[in-house]
C-alpha atoms as a PDB file:
ATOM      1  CA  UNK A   1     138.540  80.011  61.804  1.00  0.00           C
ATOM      2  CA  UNK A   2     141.204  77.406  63.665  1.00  0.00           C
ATOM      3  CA  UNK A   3     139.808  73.933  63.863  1.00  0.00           C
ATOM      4  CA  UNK A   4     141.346  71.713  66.583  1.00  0.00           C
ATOM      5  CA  UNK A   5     141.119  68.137  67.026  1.00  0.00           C
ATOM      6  CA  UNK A   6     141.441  66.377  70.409  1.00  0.00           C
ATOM      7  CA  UNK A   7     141.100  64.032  73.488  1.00  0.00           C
ATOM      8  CA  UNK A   8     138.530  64.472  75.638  1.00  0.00           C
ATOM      9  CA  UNK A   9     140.995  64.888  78.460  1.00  0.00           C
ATOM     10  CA  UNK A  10     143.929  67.047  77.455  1.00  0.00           C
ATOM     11  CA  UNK A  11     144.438  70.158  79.741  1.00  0.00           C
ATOM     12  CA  UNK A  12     147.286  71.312  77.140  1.00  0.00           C
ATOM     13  CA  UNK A  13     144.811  71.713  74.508  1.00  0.00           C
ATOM     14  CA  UNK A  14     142.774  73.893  77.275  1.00  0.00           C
ATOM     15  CA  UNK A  15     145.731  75.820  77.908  1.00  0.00           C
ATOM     16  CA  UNK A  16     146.297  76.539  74.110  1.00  0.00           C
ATOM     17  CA  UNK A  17     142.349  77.318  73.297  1.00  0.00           C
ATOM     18  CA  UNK A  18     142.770  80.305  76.599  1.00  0.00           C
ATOM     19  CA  UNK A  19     145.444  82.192  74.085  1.00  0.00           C
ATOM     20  CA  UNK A  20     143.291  81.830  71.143  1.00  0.00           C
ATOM     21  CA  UNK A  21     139.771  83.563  71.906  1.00  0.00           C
ATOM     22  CA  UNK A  22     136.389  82.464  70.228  1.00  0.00           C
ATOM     23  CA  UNK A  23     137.499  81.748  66.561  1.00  0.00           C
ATOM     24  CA  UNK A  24     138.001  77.750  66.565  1.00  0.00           C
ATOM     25  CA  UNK A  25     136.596  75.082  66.948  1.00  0.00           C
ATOM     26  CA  UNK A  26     136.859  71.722  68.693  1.00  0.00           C
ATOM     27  CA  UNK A  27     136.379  67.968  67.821  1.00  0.00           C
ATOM     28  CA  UNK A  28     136.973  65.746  70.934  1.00  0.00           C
ATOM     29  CA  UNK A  29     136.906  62.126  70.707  1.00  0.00           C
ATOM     30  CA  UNK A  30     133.142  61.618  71.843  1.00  0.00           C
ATOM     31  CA  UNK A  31     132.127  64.798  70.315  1.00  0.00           C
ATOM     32  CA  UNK A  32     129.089  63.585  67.820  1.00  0.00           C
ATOM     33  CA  UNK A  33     128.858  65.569  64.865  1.00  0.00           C
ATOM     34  CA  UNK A  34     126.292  65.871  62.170  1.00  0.00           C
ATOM     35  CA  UNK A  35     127.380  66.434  58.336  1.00  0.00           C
ATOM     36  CA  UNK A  36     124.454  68.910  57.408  1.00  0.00           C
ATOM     37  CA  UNK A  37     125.937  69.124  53.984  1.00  0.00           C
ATOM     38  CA  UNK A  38     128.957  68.727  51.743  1.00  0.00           C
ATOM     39  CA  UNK A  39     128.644  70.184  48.502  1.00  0.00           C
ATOM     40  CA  UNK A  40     131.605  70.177  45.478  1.00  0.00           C
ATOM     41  CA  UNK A  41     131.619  71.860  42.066  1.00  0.00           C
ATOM     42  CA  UNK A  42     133.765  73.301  39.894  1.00  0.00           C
ATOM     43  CA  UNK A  43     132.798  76.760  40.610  1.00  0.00           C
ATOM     44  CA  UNK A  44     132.394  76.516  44.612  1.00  0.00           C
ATOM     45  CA  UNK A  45     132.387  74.084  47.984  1.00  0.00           C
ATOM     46  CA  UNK A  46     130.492  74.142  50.667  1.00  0.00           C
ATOM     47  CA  UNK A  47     130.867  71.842  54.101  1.00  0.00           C
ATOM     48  CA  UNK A  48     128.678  72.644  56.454  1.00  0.00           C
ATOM     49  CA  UNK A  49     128.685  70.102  59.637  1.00  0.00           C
ATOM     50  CA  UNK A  50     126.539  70.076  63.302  1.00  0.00           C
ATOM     51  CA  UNK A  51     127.846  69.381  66.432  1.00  0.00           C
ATOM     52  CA  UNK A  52     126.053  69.217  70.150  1.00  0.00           C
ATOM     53  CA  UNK A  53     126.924  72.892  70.784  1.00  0.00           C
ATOM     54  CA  UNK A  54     127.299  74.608  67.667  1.00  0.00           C
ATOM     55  CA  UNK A  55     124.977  74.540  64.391  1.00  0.00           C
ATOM     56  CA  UNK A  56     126.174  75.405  60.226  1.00  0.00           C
ATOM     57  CA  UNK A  57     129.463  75.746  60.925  1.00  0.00           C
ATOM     58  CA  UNK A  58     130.680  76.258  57.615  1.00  0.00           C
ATOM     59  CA  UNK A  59     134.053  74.218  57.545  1.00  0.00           C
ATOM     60  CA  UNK A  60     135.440  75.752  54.054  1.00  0.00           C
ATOM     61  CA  UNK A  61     136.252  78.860  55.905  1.00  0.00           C
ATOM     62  CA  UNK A  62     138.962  76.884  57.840  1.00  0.00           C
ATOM     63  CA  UNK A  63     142.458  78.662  58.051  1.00  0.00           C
ATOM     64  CA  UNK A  64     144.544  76.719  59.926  1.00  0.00           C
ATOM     65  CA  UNK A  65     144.018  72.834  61.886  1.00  0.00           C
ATOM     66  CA  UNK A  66     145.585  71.422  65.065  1.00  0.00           C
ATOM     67  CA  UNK A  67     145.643  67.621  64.378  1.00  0.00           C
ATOM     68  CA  UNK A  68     146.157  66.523  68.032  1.00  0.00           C
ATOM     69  CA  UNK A  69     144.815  63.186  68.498  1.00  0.00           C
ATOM     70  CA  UNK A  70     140.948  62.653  69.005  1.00  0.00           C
ATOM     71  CA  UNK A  71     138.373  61.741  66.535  1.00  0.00           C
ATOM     72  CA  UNK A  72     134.910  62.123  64.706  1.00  0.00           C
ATOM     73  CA  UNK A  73     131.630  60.707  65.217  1.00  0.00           C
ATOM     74  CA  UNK A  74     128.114  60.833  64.124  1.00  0.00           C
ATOM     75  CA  UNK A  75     125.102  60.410  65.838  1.00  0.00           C
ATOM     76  CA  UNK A  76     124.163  57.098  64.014  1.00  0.00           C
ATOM     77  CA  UNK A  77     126.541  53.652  64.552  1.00  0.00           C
ATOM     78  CA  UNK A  78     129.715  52.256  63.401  1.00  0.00           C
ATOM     79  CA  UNK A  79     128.937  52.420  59.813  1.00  0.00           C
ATOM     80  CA  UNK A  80     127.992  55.829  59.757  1.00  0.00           C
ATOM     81  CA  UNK A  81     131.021  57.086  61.796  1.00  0.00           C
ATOM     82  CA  UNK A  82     133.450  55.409  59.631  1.00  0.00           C
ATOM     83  CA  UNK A  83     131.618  56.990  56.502  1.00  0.00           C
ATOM     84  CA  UNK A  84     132.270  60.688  59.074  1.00  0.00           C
ATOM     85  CA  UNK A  85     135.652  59.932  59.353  1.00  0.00           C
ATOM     86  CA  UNK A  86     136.756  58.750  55.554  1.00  0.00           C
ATOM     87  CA  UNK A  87     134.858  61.742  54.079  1.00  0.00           C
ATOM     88  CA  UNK A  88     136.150  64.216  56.942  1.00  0.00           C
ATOM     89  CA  UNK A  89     139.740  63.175  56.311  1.00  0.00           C
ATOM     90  CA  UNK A  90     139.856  63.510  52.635  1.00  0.00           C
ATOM     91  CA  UNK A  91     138.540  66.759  53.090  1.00  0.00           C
ATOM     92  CA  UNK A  92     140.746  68.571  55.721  1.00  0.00           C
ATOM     93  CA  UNK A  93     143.615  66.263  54.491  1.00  0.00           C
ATOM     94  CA  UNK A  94     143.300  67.774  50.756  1.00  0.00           C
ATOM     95  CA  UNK A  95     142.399  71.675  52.029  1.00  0.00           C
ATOM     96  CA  UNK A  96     145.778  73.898  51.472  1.00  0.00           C
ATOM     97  CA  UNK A  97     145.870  75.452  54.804  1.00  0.00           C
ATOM     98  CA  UNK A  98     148.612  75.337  57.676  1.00  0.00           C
ATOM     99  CA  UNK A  99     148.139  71.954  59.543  1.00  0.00           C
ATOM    100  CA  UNK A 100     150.078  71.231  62.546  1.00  0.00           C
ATOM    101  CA  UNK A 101     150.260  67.895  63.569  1.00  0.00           C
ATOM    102  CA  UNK A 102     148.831  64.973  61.541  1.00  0.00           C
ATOM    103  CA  UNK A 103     145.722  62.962  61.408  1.00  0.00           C
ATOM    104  CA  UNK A 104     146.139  59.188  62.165  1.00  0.00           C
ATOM    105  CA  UNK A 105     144.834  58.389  58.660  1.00  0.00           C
ATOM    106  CA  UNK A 106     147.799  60.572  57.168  1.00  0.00           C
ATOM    107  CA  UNK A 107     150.364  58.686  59.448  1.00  0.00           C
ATOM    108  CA  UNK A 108     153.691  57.526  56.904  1.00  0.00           C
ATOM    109  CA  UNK A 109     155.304  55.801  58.986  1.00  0.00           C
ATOM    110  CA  UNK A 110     155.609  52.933  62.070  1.00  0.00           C
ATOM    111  CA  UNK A 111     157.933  52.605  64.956  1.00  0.00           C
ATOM    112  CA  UNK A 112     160.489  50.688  63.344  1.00  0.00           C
ATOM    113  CA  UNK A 113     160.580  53.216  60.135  1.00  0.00           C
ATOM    114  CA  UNK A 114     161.397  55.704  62.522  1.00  0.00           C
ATOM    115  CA  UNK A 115     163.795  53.812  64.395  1.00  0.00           C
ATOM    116  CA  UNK A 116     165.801  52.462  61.547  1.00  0.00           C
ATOM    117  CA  UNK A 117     165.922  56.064  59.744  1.00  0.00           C
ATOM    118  CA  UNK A 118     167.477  57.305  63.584  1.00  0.00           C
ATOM    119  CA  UNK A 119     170.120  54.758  63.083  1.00  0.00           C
ATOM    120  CA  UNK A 120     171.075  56.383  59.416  1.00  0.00           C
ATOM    121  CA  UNK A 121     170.793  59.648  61.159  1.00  0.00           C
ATOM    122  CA  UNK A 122     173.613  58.766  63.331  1.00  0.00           C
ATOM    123  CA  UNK A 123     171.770  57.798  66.609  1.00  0.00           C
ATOM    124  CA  UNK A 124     172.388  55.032  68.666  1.00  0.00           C
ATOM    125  CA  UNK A 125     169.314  52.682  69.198  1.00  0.00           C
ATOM    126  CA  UNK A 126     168.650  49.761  71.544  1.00  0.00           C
ATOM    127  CA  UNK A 127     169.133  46.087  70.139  1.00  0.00           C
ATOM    128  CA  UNK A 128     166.448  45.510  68.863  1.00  0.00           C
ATOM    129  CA  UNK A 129     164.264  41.639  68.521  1.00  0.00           C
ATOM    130  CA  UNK A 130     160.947  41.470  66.617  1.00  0.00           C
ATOM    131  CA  UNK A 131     159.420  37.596  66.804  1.00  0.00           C
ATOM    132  CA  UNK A 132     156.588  35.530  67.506  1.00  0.00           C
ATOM    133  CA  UNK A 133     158.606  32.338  68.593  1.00  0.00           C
ATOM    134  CA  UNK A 134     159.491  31.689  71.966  1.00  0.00           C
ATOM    135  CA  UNK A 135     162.767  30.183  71.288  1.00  0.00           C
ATOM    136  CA  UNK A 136     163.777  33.209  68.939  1.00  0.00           C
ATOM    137  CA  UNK A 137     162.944  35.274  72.575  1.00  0.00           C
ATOM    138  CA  UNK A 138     164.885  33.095  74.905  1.00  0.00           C
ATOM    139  CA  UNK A 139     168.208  33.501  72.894  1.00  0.00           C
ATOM    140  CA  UNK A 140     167.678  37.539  72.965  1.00  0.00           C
ATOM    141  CA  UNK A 141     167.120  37.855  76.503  1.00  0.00           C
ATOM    142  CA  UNK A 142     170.015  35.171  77.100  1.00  0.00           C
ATOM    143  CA  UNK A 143     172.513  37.770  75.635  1.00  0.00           C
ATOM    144  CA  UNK A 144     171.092  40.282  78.308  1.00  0.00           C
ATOM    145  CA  UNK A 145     170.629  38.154  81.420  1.00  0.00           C
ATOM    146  CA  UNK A 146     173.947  39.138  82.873  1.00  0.00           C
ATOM    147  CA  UNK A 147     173.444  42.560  82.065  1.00  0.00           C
ATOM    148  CA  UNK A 148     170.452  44.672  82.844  1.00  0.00           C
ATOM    149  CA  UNK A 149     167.741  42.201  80.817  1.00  0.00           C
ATOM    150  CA  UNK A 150     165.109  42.839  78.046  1.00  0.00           C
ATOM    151  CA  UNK A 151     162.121  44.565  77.926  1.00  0.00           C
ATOM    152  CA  UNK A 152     158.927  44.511  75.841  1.00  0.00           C
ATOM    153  CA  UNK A 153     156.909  47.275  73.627  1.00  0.00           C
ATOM    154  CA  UNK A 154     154.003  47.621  72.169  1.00  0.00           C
ATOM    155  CA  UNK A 155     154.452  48.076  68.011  1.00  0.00           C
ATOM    156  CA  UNK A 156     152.158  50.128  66.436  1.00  0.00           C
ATOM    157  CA  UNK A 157     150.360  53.632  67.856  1.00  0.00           C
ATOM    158  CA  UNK A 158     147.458  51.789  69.102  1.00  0.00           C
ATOM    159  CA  UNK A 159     147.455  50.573  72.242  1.00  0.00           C
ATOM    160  CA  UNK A 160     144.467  49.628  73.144  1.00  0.00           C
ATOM    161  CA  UNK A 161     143.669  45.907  71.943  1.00  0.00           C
ATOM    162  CA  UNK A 162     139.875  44.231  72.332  1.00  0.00           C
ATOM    163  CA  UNK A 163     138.625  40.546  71.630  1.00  0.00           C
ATOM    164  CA  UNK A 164     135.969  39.430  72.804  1.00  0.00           C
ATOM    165  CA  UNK A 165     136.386  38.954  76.528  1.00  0.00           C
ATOM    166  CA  UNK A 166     138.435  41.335  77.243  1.00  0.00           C
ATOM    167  CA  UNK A 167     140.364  44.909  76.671  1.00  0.00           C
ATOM    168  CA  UNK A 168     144.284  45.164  76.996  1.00  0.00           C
ATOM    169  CA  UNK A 169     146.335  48.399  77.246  1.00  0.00           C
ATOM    170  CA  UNK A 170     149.330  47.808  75.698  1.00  0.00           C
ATOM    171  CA  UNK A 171     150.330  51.326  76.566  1.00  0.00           C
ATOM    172  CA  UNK A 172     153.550  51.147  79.219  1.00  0.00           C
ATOM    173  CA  UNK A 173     156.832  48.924  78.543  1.00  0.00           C
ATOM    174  CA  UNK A 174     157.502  46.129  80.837  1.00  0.00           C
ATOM    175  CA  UNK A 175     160.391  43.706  81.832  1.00  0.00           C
ATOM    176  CA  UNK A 176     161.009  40.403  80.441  1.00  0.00           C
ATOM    177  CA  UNK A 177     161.323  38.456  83.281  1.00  0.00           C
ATOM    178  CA  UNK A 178     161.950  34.318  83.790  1.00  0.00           C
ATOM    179  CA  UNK A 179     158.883  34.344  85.311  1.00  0.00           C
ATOM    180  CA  UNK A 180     157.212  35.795  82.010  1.00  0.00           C
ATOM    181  CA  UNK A 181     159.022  33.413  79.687  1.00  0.00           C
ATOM    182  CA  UNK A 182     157.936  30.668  81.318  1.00  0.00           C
ATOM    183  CA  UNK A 183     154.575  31.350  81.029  1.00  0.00           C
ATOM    184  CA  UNK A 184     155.161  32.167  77.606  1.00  0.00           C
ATOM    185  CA  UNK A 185     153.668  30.093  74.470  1.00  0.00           C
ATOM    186  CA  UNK A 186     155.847  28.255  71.653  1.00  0.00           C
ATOM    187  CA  UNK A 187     154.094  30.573  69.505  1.00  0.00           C
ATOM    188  CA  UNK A 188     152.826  34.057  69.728  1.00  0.00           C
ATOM    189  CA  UNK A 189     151.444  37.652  68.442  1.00  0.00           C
ATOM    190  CA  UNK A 190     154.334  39.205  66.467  1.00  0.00           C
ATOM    191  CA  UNK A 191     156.231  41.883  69.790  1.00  0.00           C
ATOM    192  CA  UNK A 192     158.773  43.999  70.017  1.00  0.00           C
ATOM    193  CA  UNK A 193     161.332  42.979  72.378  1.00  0.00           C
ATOM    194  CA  UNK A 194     164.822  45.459  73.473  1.00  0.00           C
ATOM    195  CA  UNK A 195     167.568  45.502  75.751  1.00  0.00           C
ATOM    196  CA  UNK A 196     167.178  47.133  78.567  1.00  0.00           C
ATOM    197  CA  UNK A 197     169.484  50.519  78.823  1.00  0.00           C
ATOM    198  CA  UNK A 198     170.053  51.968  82.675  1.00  0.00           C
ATOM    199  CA  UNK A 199     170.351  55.439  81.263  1.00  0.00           C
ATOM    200  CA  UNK A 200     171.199  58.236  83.862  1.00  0.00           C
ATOM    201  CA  UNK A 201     168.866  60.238  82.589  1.00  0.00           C
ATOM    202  CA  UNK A 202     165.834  60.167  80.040  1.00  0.00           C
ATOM    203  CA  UNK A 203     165.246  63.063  77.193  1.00  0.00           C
ATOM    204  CA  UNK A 204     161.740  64.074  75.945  1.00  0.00           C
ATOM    205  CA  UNK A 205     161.867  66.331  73.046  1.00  0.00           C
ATOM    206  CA  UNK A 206     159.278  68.661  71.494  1.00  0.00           C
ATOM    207  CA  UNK A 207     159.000  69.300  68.265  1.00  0.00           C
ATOM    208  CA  UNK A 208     157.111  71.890  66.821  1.00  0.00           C
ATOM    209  CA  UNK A 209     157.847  73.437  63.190  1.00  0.00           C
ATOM    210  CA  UNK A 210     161.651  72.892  63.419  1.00  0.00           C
ATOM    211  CA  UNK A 211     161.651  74.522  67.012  1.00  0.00           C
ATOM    212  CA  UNK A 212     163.183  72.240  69.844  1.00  0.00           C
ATOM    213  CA  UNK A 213     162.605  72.194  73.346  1.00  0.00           C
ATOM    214  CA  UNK A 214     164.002  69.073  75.528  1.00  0.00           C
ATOM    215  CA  UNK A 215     163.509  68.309  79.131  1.00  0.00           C
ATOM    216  CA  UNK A 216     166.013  65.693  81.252  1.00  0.00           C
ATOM    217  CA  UNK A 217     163.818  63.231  83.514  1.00  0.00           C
ATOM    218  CA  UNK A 218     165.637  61.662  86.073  1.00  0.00           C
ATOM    219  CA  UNK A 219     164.499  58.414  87.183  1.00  0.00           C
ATOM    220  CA  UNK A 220     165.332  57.396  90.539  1.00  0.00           C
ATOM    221  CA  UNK A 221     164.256  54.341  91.262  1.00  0.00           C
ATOM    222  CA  UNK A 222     164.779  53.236  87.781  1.00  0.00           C
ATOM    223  CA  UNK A 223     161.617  52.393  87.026  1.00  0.00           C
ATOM    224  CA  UNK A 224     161.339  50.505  83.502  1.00  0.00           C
ATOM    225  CA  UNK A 225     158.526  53.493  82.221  1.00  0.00           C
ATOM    226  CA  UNK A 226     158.677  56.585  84.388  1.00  0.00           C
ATOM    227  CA  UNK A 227     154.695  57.745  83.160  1.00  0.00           C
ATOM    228  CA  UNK A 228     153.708  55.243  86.041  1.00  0.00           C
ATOM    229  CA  UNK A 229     155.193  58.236  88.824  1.00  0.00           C
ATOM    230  CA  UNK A 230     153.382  61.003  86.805  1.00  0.00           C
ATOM    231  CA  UNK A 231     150.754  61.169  89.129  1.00  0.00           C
ATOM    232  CA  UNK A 232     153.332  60.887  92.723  1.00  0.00           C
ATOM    233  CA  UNK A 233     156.088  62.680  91.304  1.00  0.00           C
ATOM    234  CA  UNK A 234     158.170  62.002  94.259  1.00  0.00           C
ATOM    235  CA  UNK A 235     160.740  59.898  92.228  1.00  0.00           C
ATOM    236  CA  UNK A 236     161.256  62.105  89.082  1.00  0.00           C
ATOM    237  CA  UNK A 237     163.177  64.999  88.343  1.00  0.00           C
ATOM    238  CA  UNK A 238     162.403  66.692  85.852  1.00  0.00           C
ATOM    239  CA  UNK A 239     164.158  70.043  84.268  1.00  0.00           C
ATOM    240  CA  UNK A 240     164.539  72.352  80.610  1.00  0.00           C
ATOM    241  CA  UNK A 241     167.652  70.306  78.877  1.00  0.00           C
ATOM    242  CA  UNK A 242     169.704  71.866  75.564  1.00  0.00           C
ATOM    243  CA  UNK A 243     170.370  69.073  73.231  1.00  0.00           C
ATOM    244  CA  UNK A 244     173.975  69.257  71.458  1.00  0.00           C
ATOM    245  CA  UNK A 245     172.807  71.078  68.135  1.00  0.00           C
ATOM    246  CA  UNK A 246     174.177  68.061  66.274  1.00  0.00           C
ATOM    247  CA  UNK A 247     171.451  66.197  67.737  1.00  0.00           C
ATOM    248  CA  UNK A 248     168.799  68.297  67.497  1.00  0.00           C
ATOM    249  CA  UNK A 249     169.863  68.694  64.032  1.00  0.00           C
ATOM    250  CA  UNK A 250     169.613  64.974  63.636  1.00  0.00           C
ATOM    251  CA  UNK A 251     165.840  64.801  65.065  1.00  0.00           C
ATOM    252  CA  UNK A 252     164.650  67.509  62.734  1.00  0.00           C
ATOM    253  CA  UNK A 253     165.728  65.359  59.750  1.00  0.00           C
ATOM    254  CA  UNK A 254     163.943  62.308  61.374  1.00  0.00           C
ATOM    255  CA  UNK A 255     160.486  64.722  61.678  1.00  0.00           C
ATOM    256  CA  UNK A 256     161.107  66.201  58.403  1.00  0.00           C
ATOM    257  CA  UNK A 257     162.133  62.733  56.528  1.00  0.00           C
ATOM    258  CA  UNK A 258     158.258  61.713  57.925  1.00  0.00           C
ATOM    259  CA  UNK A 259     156.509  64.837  56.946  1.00  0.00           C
ATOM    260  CA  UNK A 260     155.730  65.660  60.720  1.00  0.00           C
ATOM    261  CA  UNK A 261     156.025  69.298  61.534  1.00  0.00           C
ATOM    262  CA  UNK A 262     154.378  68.353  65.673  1.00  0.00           C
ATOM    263  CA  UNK A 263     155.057  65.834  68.241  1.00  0.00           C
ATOM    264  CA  UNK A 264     157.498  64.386  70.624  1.00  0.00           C
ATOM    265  CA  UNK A 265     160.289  62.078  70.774  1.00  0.00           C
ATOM    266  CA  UNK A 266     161.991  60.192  73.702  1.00  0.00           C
ATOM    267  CA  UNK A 267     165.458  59.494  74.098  1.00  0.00           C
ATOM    268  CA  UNK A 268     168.089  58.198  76.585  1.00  0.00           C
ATOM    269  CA  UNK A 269     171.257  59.250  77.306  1.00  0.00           C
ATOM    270  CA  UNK A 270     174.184  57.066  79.074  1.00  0.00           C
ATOM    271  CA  UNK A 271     177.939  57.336  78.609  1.00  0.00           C
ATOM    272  CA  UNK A 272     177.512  60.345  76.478  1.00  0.00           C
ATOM    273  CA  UNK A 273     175.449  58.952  73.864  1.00  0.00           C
ATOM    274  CA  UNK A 274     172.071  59.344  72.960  1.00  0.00           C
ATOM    275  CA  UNK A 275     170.021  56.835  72.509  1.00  0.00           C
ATOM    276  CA  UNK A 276     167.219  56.857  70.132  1.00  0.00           C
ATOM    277  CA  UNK A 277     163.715  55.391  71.489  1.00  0.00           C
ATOM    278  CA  UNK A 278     160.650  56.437  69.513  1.00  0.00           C
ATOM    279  CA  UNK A 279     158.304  59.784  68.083  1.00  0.00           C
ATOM    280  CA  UNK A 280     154.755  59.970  69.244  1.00  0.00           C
ATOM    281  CA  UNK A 281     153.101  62.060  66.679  1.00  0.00           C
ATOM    282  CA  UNK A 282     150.297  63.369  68.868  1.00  0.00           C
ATOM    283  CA  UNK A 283     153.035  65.064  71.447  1.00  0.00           C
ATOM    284  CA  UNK A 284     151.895  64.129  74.546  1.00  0.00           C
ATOM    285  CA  UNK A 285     154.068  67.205  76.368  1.00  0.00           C
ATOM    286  CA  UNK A 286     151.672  68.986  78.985  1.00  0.00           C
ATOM    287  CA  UNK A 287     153.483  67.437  81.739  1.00  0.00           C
ATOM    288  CA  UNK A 288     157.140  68.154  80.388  1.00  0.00           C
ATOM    289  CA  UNK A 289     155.271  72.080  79.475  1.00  0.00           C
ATOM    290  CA  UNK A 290     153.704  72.786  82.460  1.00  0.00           C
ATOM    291  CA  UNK A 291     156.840  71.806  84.963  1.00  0.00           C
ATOM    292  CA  UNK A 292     159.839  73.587  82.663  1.00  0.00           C
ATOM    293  CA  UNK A 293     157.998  76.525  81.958  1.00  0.00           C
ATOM    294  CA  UNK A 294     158.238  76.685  78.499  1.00  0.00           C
ATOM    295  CA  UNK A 295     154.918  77.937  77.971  1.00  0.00           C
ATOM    296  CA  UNK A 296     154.399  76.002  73.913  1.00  0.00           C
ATOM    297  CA  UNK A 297     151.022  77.108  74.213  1.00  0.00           C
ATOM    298  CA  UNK A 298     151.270  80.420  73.348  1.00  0.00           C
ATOM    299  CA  UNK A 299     153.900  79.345  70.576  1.00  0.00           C
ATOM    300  CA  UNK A 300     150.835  77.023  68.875  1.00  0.00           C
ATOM    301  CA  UNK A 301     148.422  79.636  69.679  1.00  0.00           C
ATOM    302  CA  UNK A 302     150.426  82.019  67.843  1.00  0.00           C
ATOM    303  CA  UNK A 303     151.192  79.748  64.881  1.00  0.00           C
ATOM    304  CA  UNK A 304     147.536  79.043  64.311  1.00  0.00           C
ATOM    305  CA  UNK A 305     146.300  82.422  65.161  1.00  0.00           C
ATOM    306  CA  UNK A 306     148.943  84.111  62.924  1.00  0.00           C
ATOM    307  CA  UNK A 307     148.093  81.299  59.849  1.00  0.00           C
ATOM    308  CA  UNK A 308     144.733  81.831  60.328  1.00  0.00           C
ATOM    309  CA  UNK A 309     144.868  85.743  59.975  1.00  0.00           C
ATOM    310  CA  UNK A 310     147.316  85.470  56.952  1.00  0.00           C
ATOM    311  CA  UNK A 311     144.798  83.623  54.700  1.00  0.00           C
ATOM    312  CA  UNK A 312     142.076  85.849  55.452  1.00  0.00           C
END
């Protein structure tokens, strides 16, 4: 039995579930689930959980696991659904089955872990400011007035941030702009601030068991974060790239120095070097899959299928 985790929303996941039949199962993010009973001894377990469409699905016959985003929740509150997740985690996390991807609990590592170990890899990487002081901010984007200016990202995974007024998606990269610094505090939450590189052309790579497969997206009207033309593709290009096997060779000991055997990475490329930019774990490749053609679904499919017929 193949047990995938998900978004709600994630037609690559769809795509994937078509090559493997009936034998999986599915956790979305607003999927409620009921733990009917976990049971340890040293003779036997048992884990048998409810969800809204199936009942006793007995999780210790799990062969392989798709970590690929998404969640867990019961049907009782916030309490409860943190106890679903904890015990949930430290089961599947512990279980000695092939895994592919990683759950967000099991993360090692942060954007600037994996930014500084692409530096000792040999990759170029933007200049990078982290600060919470205005005039620490002024005298980075001073050095890049003149040039092409500074932008700002968001730190950790997360990018959704609540208080109590309001939500903020912290999802896209913006621009630095005089008009921003001015309205800028003395003081304020620790950011990550970069220069800005014109590349001529942007690199998303997926990663998947030491396997590589890179597309080139060309920007046109160099807009600071092209996923604002995925839906009006009219100013992207986008087409299968072959990385130079030194740098492919260099991501794969980046992945493998995190313990991440699934997920993507973006890079830029300008003047013939490559410039390092940042992994997301949970892959985030349907729209790089669906318009090269390279058809990963039935490569997962086949890793989990195969996995989950070897341990049987």
């Amino acid at each position: 039995m193949i047990l995938i985790y998900s978004k709600d929303i994630d037609d690559f996941v769809n795509q994937v579930v078509d090559c493997l039949g009936t034998n999986f199962i599915r956790f979305n993010e607003t999927d409620k689930v009921e733990i009917n009973k976990m049971e340890f001894s040293n003779e036997e377990n048992s884990y048998v959980i409810n969800t809204t469409f199936q009942k006793n699905i007995e999780l210790e016959k799990l062969k392989s696991i798709w970590f690929n985003g998404g969640g867990l929740n019961s049907f009782g509150g916030n309490y409860e659904d943190k106890c679903y997740e904890i015990l949930n985690d430290a089961y599947l996390l512990q279980k000695t089955v092939y895994k592919l991807g990683k759950r967000t609990s099991d993360f090692e590592f942060n954007r600037l872990d994996v930014m500084l170990e692409a530096k000792n890899q040999g990759l170029k990487i933007p200049h990078t400011l982290i600060t919470g002081h205005k005039q620490k901010l002024e005298d980075f984007y001073a050095l890049y007035e003149s040039k092409n200016g500074i932008v700002s990202k968001r730190i950790m995974d997360s990018y959704i941030y609540e208080d109590e007024e309001y939500s903020y998606n912290f999802n896209l990269t913006f621009s630095i702009t005089p008009e921003v610094l001015q309205k800028t505090t003395n003081d304020f939450a620790i950011s990550l601030f970069q220069e800005r590189i014109i590349a001529d052309f942007e690199i998303r790579v997926i990663y998947i068991d030491e396997i590589i497969y890179a597309a080139c997206i060309y920007n046109f009207d160099n807009n600071i974060d092209y996923r604002t033309k995925l839906l009006n593709m009219n100013n992207l290009r986008i087409i299968s790239f072959k990385l130079p096997i030194e740098v492919e060779s260099k991501i794969t000991n980046i992945f493998k120095k995190f313990n991440i055997n699934y997920g993507s990475a973006d890079l830029m490329y300008k003047a013939d070097e490559y410039y390092f930019l940042e992994i997301n774990p949970t892959g985030q490749i349907s729209f790089i899959n669906n318009t090269c053609n390279f058809y990963i679904e039935k490569v997962i499919a086949e890793k989990l299928i195969y996995d989950d017929k070897k341990a049987n």
